[in-house]
Protein backbone atom coordinates (compact mmCIF):
# COMPACT_ATOMS: atom_id res chain seq x y z
CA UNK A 1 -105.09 43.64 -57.43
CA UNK A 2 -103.16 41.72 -54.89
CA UNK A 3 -99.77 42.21 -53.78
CA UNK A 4 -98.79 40.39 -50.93
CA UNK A 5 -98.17 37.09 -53.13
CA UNK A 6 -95.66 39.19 -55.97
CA UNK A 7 -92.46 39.02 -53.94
CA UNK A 8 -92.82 35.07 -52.90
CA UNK A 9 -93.53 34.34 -56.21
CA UNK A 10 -90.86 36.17 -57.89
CA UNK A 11 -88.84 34.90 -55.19
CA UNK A 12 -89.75 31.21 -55.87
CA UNK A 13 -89.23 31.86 -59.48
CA UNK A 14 -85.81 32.80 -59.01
CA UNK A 15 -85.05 29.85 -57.35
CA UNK A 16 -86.49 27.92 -60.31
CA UNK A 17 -84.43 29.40 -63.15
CA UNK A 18 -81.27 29.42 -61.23
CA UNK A 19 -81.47 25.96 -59.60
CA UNK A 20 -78.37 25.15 -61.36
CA UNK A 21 -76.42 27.45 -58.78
CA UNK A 22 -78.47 27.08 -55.60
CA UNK A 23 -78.60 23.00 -55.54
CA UNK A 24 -74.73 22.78 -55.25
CA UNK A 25 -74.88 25.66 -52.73
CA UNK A 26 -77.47 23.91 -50.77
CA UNK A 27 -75.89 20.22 -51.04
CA UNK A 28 -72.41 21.36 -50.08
CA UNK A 29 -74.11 23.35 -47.01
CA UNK A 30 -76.01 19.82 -45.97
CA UNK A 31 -72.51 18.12 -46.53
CA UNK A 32 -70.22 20.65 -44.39
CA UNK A 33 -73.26 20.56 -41.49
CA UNK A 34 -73.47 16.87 -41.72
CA UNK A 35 -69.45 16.39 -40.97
CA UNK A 36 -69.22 19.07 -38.48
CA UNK A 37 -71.66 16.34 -36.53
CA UNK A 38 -69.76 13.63 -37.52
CA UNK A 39 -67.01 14.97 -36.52
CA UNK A 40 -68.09 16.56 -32.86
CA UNK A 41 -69.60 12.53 -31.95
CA UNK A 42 -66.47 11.20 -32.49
CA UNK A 43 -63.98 13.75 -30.55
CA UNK A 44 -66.45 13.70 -27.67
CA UNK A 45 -67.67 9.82 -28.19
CA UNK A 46 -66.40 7.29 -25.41
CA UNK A 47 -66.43 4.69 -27.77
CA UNK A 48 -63.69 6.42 -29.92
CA UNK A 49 -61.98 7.02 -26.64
CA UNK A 50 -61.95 2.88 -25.15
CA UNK A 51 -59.99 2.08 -28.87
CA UNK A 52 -56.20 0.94 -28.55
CA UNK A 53 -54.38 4.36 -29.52
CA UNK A 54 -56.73 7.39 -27.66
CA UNK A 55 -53.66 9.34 -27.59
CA UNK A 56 -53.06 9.58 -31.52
CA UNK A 57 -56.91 10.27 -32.08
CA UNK A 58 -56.72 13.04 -29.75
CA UNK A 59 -54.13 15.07 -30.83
């Protein structure tokens, strides 16, 4: 009998029965990451800094 595939199955059917809680775990993760970049181009972007008003967008 083989063991070494049991735990990535089980694991992989764990992830299959409670997909309802992991996919809204996993989009909100890909969301926060995704405006963390967003975010760090445009405080450190010299584009954002030539527009009328750097001092506002700065503080």
């Amino acid at each position: 009998m083989r063991k070494s595939g049991f735990f990535p199955r089980l694991a992989l059917v764990n992830l299959m029965r409670n997909g309802r809680f992991y996919g809204p775990y996993l989009l909100s993760c890909g969301m926060t990451a995704a405006m963390y970049y967003i975010l760090s181009y445009l405080t450190f972007s010299d584009i954002v800094a030539s527009v009328r008003g750097p001092d506002i967008s700065k503080a």
